[in-house]
Protein backbone atom coordinates (compact mmCIF):
# COMPACT_ATOMS: atom_id res chain seq x y z
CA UNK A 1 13.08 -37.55 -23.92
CA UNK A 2 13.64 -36.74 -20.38
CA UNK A 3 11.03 -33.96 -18.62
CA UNK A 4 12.89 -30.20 -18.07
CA UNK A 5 12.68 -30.15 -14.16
CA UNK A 6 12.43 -26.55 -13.17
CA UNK A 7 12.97 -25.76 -8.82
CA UNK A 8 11.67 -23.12 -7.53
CA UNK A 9 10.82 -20.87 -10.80
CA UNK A 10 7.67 -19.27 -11.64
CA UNK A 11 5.13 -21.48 -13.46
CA UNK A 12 4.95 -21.57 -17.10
CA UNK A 13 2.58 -23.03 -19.63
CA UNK A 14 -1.08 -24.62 -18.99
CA UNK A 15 -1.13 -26.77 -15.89
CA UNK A 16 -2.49 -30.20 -16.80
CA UNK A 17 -1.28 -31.97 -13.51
CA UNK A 18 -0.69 -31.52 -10.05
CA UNK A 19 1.07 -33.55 -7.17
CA UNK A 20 1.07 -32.32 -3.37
CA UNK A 21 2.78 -33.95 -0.69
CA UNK A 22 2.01 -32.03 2.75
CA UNK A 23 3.53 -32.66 6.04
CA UNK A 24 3.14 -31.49 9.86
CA UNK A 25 6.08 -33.50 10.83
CA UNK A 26 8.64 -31.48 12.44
CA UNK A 27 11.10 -31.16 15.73
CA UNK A 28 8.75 -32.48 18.62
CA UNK A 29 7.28 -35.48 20.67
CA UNK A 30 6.62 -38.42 18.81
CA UNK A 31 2.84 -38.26 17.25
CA UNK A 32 0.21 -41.09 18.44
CA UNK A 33 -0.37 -44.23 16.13
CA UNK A 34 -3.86 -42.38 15.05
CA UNK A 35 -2.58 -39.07 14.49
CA UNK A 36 -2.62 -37.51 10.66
CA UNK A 37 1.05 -36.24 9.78
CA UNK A 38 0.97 -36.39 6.37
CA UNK A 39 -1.29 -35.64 3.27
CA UNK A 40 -1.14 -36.44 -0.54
CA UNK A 41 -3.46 -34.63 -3.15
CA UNK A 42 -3.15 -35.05 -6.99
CA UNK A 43 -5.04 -33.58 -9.77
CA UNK A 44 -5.15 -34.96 -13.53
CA UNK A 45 -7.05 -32.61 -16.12
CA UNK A 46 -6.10 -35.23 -18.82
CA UNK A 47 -7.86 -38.09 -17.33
CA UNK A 48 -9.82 -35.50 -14.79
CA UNK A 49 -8.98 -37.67 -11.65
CA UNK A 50 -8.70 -36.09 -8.32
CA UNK A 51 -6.83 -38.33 -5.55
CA UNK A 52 -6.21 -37.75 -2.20
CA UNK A 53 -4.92 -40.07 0.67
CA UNK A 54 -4.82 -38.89 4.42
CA UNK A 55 -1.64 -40.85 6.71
CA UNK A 56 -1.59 -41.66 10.40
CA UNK A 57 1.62 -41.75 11.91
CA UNK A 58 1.28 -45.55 12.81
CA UNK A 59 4.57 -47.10 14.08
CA UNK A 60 6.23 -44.59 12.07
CA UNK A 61 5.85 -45.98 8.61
CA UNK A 62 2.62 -43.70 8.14
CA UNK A 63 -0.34 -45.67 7.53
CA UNK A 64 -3.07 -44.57 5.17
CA UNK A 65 -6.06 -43.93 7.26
CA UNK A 66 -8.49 -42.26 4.52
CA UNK A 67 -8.36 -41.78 0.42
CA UNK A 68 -10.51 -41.53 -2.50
CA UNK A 69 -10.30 -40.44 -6.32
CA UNK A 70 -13.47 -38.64 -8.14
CA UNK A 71 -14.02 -37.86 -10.92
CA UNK A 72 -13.85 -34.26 -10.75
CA UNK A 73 -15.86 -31.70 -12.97
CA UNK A 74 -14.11 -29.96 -15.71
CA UNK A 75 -14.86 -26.38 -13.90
CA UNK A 76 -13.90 -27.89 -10.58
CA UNK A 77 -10.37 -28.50 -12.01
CA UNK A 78 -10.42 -25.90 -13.77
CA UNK A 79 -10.95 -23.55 -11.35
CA UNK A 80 -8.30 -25.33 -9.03
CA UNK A 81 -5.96 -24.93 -12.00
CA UNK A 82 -6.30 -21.01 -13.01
CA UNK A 83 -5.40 -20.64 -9.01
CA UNK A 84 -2.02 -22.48 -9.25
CA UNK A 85 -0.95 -21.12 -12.11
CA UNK A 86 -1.77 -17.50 -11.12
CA UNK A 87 -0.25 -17.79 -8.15
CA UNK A 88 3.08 -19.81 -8.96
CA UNK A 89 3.74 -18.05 -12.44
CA UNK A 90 4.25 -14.90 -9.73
CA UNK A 91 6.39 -17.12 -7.72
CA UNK A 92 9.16 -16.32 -5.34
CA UNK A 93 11.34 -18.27 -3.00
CA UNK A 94 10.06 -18.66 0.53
CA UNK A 95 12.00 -18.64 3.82
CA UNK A 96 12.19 -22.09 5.22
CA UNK A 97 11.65 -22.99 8.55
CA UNK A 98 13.17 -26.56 9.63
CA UNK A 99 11.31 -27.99 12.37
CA UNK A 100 7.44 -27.12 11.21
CA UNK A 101 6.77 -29.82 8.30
CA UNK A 102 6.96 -28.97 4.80
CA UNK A 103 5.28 -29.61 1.54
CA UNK A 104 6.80 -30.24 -1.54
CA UNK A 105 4.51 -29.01 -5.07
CA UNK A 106 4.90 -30.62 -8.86
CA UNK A 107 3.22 -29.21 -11.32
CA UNK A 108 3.13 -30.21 -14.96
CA UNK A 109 2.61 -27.70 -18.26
CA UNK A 110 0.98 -28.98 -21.18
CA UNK A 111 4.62 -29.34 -22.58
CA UNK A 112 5.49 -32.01 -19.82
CA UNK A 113 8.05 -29.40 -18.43
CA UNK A 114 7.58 -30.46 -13.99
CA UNK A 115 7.87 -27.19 -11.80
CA UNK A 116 8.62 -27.93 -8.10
CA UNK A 117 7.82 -26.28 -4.88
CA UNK A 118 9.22 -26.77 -1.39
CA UNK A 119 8.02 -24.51 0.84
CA UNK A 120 7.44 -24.85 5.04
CA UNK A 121 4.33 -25.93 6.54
CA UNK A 122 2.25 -23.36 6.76
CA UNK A 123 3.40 -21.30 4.05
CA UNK A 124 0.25 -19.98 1.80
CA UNK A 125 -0.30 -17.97 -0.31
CA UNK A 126 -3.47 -15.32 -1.58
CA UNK A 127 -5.39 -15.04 -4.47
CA UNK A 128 -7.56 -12.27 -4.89
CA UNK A 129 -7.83 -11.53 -1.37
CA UNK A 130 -8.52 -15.12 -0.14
CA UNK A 131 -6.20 -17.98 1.14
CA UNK A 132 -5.08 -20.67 -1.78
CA UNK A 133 -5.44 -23.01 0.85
CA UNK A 134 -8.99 -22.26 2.11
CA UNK A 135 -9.69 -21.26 -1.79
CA UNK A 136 -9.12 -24.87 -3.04
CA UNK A 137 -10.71 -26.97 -0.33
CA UNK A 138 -13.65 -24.63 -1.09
CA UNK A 139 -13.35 -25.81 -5.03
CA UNK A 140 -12.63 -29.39 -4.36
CA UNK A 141 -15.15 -29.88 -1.79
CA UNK A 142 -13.35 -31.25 0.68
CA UNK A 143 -12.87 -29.72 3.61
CA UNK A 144 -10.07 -31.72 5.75
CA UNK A 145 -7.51 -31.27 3.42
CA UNK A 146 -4.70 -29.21 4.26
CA UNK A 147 -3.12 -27.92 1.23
CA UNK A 148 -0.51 -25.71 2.12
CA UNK A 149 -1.99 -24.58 5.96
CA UNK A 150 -4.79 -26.49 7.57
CA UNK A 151 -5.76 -22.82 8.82
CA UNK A 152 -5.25 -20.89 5.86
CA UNK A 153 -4.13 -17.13 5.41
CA UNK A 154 -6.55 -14.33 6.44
CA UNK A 155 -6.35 -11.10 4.60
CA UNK A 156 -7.22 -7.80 5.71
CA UNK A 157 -10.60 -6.45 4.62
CA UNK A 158 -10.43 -2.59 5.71
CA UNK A 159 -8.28 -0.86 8.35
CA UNK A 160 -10.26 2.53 10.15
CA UNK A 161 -8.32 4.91 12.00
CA UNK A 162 -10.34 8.06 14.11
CA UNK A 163 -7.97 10.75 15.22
CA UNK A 164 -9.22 14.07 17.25
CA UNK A 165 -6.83 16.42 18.36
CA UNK A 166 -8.81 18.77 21.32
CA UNK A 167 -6.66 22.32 22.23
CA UNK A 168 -8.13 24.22 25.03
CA UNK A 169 -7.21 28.06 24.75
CA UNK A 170 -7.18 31.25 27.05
CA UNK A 171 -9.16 34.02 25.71
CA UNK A 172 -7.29 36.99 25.21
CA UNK A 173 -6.13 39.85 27.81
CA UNK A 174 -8.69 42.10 27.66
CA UNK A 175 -11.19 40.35 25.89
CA UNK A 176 -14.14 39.96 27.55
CA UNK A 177 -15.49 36.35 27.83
CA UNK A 178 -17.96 33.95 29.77
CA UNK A 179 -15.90 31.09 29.08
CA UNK A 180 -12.71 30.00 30.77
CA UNK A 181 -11.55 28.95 27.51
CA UNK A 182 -12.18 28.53 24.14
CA UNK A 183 -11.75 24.28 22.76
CA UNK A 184 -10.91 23.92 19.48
CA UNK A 185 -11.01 20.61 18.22
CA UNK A 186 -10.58 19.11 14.87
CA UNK A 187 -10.37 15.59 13.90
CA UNK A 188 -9.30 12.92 10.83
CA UNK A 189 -10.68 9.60 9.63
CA UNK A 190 -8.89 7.34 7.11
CA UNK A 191 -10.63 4.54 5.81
CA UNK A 192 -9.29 1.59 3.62
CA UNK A 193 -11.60 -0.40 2.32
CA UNK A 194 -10.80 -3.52 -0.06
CA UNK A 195 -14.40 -4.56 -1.17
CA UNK A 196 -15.08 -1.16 -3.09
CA UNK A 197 -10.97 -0.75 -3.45
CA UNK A 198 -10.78 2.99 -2.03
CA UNK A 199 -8.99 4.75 0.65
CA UNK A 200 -10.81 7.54 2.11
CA UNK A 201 -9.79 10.67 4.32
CA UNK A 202 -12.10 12.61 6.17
CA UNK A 203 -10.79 15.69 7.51
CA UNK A 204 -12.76 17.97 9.94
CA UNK A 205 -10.90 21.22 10.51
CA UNK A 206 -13.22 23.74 11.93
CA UNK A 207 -17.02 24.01 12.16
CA UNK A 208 -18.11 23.73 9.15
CA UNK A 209 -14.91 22.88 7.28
CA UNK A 210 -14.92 19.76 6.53
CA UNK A 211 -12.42 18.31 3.31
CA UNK A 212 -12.79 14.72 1.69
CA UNK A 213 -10.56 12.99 -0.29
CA UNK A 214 -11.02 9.34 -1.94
CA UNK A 215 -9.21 7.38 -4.10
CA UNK A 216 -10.20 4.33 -5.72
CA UNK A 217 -7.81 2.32 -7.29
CA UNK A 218 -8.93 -0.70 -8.86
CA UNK A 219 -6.77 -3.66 -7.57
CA UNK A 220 -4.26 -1.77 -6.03
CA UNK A 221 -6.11 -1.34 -2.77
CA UNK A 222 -6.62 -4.87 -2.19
CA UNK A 223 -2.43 -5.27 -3.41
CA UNK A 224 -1.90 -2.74 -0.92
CA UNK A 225 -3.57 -4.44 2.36
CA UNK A 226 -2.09 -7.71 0.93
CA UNK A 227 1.46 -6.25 1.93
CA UNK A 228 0.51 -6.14 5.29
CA UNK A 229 0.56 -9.48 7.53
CA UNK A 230 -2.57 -9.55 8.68
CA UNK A 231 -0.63 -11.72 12.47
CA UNK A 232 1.79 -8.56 12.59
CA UNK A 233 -0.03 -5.44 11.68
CA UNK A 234 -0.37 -3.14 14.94
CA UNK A 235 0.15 -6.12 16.84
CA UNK A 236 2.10 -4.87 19.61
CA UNK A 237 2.12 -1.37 21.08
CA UNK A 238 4.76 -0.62 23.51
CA UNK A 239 2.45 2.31 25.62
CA UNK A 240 3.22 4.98 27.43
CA UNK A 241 4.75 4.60 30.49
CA UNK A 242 2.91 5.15 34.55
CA UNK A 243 4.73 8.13 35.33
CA UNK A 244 4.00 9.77 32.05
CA UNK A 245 3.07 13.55 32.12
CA UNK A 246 -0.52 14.01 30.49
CA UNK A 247 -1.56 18.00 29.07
CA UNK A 248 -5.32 17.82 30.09
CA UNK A 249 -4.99 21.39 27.50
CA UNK A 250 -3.98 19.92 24.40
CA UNK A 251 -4.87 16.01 23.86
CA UNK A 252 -4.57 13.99 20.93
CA UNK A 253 -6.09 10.28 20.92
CA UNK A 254 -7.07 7.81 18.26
CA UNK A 255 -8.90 4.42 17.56
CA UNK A 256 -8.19 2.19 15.18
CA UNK A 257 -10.42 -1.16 13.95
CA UNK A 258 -8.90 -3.81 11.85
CA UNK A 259 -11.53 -6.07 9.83
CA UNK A 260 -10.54 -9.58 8.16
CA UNK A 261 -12.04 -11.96 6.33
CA UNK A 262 -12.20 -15.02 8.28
CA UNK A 263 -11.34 -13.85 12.37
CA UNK A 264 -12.69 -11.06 14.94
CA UNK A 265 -11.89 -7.65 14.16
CA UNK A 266 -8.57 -5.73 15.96
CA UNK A 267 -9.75 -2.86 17.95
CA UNK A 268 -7.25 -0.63 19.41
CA UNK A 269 -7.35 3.14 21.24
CA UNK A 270 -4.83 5.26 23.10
CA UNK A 271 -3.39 8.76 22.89
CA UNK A 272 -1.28 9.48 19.53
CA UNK A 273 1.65 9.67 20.34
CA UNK A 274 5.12 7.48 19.64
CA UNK A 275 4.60 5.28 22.24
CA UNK A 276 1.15 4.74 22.48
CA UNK A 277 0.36 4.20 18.57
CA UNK A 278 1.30 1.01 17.76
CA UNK A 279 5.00 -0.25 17.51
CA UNK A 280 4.66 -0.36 13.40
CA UNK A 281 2.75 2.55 12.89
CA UNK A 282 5.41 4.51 11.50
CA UNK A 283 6.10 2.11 8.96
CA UNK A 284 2.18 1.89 8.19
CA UNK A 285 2.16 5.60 7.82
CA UNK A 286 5.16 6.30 5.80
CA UNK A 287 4.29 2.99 3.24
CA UNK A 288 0.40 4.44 2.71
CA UNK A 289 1.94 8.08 2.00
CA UNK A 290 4.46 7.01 -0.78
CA UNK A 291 1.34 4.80 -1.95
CA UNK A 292 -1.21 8.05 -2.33
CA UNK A 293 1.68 10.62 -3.28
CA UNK A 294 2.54 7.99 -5.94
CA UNK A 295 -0.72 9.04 -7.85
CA UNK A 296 0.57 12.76 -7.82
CA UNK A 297 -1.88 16.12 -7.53
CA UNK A 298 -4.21 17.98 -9.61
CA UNK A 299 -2.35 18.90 -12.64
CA UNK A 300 -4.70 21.88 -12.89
CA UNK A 301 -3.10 23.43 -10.10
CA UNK A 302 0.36 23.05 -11.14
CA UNK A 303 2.63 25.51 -12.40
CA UNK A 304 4.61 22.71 -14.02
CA UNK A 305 1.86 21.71 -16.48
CA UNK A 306 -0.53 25.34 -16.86
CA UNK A 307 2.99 27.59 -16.88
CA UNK A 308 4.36 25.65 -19.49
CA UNK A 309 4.28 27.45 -22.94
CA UNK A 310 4.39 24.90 -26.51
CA UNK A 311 7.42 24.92 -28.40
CA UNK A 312 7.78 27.51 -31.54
CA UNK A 313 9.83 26.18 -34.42
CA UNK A 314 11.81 29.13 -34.48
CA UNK A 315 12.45 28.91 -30.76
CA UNK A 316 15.61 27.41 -29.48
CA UNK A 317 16.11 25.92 -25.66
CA UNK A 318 18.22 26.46 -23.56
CA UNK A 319 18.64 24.73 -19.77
CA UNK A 320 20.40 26.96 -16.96
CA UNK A 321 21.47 24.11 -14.53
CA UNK A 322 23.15 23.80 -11.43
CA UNK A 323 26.25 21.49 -9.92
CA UNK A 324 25.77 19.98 -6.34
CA UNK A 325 29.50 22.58 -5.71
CA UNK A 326 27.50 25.92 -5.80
CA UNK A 327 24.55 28.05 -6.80
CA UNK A 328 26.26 29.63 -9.85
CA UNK A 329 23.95 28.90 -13.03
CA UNK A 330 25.08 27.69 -16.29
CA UNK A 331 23.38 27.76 -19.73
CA UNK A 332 23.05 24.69 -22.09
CA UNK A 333 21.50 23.85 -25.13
CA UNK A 334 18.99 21.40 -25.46
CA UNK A 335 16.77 20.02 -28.82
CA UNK A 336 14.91 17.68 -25.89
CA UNK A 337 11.41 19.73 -24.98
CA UNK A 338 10.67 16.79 -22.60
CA UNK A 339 13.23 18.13 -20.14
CA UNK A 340 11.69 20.15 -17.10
CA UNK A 341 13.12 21.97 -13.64
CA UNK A 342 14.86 19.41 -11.76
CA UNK A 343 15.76 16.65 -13.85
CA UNK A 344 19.21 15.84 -13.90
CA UNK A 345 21.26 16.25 -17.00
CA UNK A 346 24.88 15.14 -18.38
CA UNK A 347 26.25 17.94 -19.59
CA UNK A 348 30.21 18.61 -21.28
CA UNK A 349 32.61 21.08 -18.56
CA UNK A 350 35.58 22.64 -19.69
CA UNK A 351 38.30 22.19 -22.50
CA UNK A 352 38.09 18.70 -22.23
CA UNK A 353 34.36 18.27 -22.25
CA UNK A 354 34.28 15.78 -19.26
CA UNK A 355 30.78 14.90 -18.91
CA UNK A 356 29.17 15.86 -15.44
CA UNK A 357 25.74 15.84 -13.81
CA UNK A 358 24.04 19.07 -13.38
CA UNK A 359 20.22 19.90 -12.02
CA UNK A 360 17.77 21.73 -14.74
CA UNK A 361 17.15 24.97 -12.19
CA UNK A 362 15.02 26.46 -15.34
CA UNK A 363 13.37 26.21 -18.95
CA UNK A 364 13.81 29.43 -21.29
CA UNK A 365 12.62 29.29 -25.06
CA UNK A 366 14.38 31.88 -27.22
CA UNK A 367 14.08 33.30 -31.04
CA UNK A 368 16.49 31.90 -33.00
CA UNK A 369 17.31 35.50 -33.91
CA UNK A 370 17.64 36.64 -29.85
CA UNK A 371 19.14 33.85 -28.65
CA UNK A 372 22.61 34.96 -26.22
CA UNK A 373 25.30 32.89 -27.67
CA UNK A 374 27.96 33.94 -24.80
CA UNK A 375 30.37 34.32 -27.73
CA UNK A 376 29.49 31.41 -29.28
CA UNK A 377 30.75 29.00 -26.44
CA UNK A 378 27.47 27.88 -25.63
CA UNK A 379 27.42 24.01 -25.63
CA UNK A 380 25.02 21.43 -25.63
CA UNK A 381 23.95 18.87 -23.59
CA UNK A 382 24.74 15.59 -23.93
CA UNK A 383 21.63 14.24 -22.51
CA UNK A 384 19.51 13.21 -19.37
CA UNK A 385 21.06 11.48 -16.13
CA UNK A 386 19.41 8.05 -16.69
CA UNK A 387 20.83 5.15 -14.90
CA UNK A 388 21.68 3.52 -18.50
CA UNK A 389 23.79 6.62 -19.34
CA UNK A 390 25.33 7.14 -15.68
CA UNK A 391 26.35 3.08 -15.84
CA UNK A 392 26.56 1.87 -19.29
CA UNK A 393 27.15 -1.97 -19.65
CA UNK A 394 30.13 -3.62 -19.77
CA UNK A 395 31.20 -4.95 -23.12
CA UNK A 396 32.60 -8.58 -23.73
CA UNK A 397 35.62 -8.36 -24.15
C-alpha cells in the first residue's frame, strides 16, 4: 500500500523517522572543489541510527568529504524527536527565497504517513525560546551540522525601556521664590523579561509617588518576544534632523537595551519623540498595549460587574438599544441575562419585523406586575449580533 505523502501540512502522529537534505547552493560564483554545499542528516528511532554525510562541491557532482552513523541513545532521539514534532505539528508555509539554498524535510509517523518540508536556507524555527537548529546540534552532539541555519535563530531575552520627561516651570507672579524655576520631572520604566515571563512598569510621578504594575503570564511573555524578529526590532531609527529646534524647558529622552540569547545586547538613547524613537516603535507600542489591555482591569472597580444586581424570577428584562441613525432609545425584551451595555443585538423593526442591529445603551429588570408594556407592542429580541447570526452559511443546494 502506497505511503499518504502530505506537503507542507502540520505534522501528525509519532515521528519514528527523519530525512534532511540541506543546501547553501544558490545564485553566485562557483564554490571551490573543497567547499561544503550540501548536508544530509537522518534519524531512525526504529533501528535508532543517526547518519549524517557532509558534501564538497568537487567538480560539481558533490563529493562526500565527511559521514558517520551512531548509534544514538534512546533520549538523544527522543529528545530530537519531541522538537520536530512540536514544532512542525504548528506548521505554516514559509516564504521562499530562490537564490539562498534550500532544504527539503521528510518526516515519517508511526503510521508510515511521510510529511515534507521545503523551506529556504536559513529558515528556522524556535522552540521554547531557543533555535531548532542550534537546539538539535546541541542534542545530537555534533556541532558542524547545519540543520536548517548554520547560525541559528536568536530570540529575545528581555527588552528595557527608561523614559524621563523633565518640565522646567516659572513660579508664579507674585510668588515669592529663590529659584528661577521650579523642575518637575517624572519618569517610566517597562521591563520585559522572558526568564521569569513578566512585564513590568515602573512609574515615578512625583516625589514620593511612585505606581508598579507587573504581570506575569506564564508562556505568553516568551510567545510575545517570539513575535518580534530579533534582526528587525528597533533596528533602524530615522533621527531627528540638524536643524531641529530643541525646548531646553520641557525635554523628554529615553534608553532602551535589548538582551538575546546568543549575541551582544542592542543599546539605544535619544529624545522621545517620532523621529528619534526608533522607526518601529509605534508598532512595538501599539502590539504590547492590545497584549496588556487584553487581560482587562480590576473587576472590583468596575461598575459593570459590582453595579450589576442578580436576576429575580419575577423580574422581566428589558434592553433599551440604540441604531447607528440616531440617539432615540428603544425598548426590547430579552429572557438572555448574559446581555450587558454595548453588545450588539438583532432585534425585529416595524410591521414587517425586518431584523436590524441595534447597541444595548442599558439593562433594566422590572416586576412582572410593573413592567410598561407600551400597549402591548413591546417585542422581543431576536438575539445577539454574532458573526454566525449576521452571516449564516450557505446551504447546498
Amino acid at each position: 500500500m502506497k505511503s499518504k505523502t502530505n506537503n507542507n501540512e502540520p505534522f501528525s502522529g509519532k515521528l519514528i523517522k527523519m530525512q534532511l537534505r540541506s543546501s547553501c547552493m544558490g545564485y553566485g560564483p562557483r564554490p571551490e572543489p573543497d567547499e561544503e554545499v550540501e548536508q544530509l542528516l537522518s534519524i531512525d528511532a526504529q533501528i535508532r541510527t543517526i547518519h549524517f554525510e557532509h558534501l564538497n562541491y568537487g567538480d560539481g557532482d558533490f563529493i562526500c568529504a565527511r559521514e558517520g552513523t551512531s548509534h544514538g541513545s534512546g533520549s538523544q532521539i527522543k529528545d530530537a524527536f519531541t522538537v520536530l514534532e512540536e514544532v512542525f505539528k504548528n506548521f505554516r508555509e514559509q516564504e521562499q527565497y530562490t537564490d539562498i539554498g534550500d532544504w527539503k524535510l521528510t518526516l515519517t509517523n508511526e503510521e508510515g504517513e511521510l510529511y515534507k518540508y521545503n523551506c529556504s536556507f536559513g529558515c528556522d524555527f524556535l522552540y521554547n525560546g531557543q533555535s531548532v537548529s542550534k537546539l538539535l546540534r546541541d542534542i545530537l552532539n555534533e556541532p558542524d551540522l547545519w540543520i536548517f541555519t548554520p547560525d541559528g535563530v536568536d530570540a529575545i531575552e528581555s527588552i528595557c525601556v527608561h523614559y524621563t520627561h523633565t518640565i522646567k516651570l516659572d513660579p508664579p507672579p507674585g510668588l515669592e521664590c529663590e529659584l528661577e524655576c521650579v523642575t518637575w520631572k517624572t519618569s517610566e520604566q517597562l521591563i520585559i523579561d522572558r526568564d521569569s515571563e513578566t512585564i513590568t512598569l515602573i512609574r515615578q510621578v512625583a516625589d514620593g509617588v511612585k505606581i508598579t504594575s507587573k504581570y506575569e503570564i506564564q508562556d505568553g511573555v516568551s510567545d510575545f518576544l517570539d513575535g518580534f524578529d530579533e534582526d528587525e526590532l528597533f533596528a533602524k531609527t530615522e533621527g531627528n534632523p540638524p536643524n531641529v529646534i530643541m525646548d531646553d524647558r520641557d525635554t523628554s529622552e529615553y534608553q532602551i537595551t535589548v538582551t538575546y540569547q546568543n549575541k551582544e545586547p542592542l543599546e539605544l538613547q535619544g529624545t522621545f519623540d517620532k523621529k528619534d524613537l526608533p522607526d518601529d516603535w509605534d508598532e512595538f507600542a501599539e502590539d504590547l498595549f492590545n497584549f496588556l489591555t487584553f487581560y482587562g482591569f480590576a473587576d472590583i472597580l468596575d461598575s459593570k460587574f459590582y453595579g450589576k444586581r442578580m436576576r429575580c424570577e419575577d423580574d422581566v428584562i428589558h434592553l433599551k438599544v440604540k441604531f447607528d441613525s440616531n440617539e432615540r432609545l428603544y425598548s426590547y425584551r430579552t429572557d438572555d441575562d448574559s446581555i450587558v451595555a454595548g453588545d450588539d443585538v438583532i432585534v425585529p423593526v416595524g410591521k414587517g419585523n425586518e431584523p436590524k442591529i441595534a447597541t444595548v445603551v442599558e439593562k433594566v429588570y422590572y416586576k412582572k406586575d410593573g413592567e410598561p408594556t407600551f400597549d402591548g407592542k413591546i417585542k422581543t429580541i431576536i438575539g445577539l449580533a454574532t458573526p454566525a447570526k449576521l452571516d449564516p452559511p450557505t446551504m447546498p443546494s
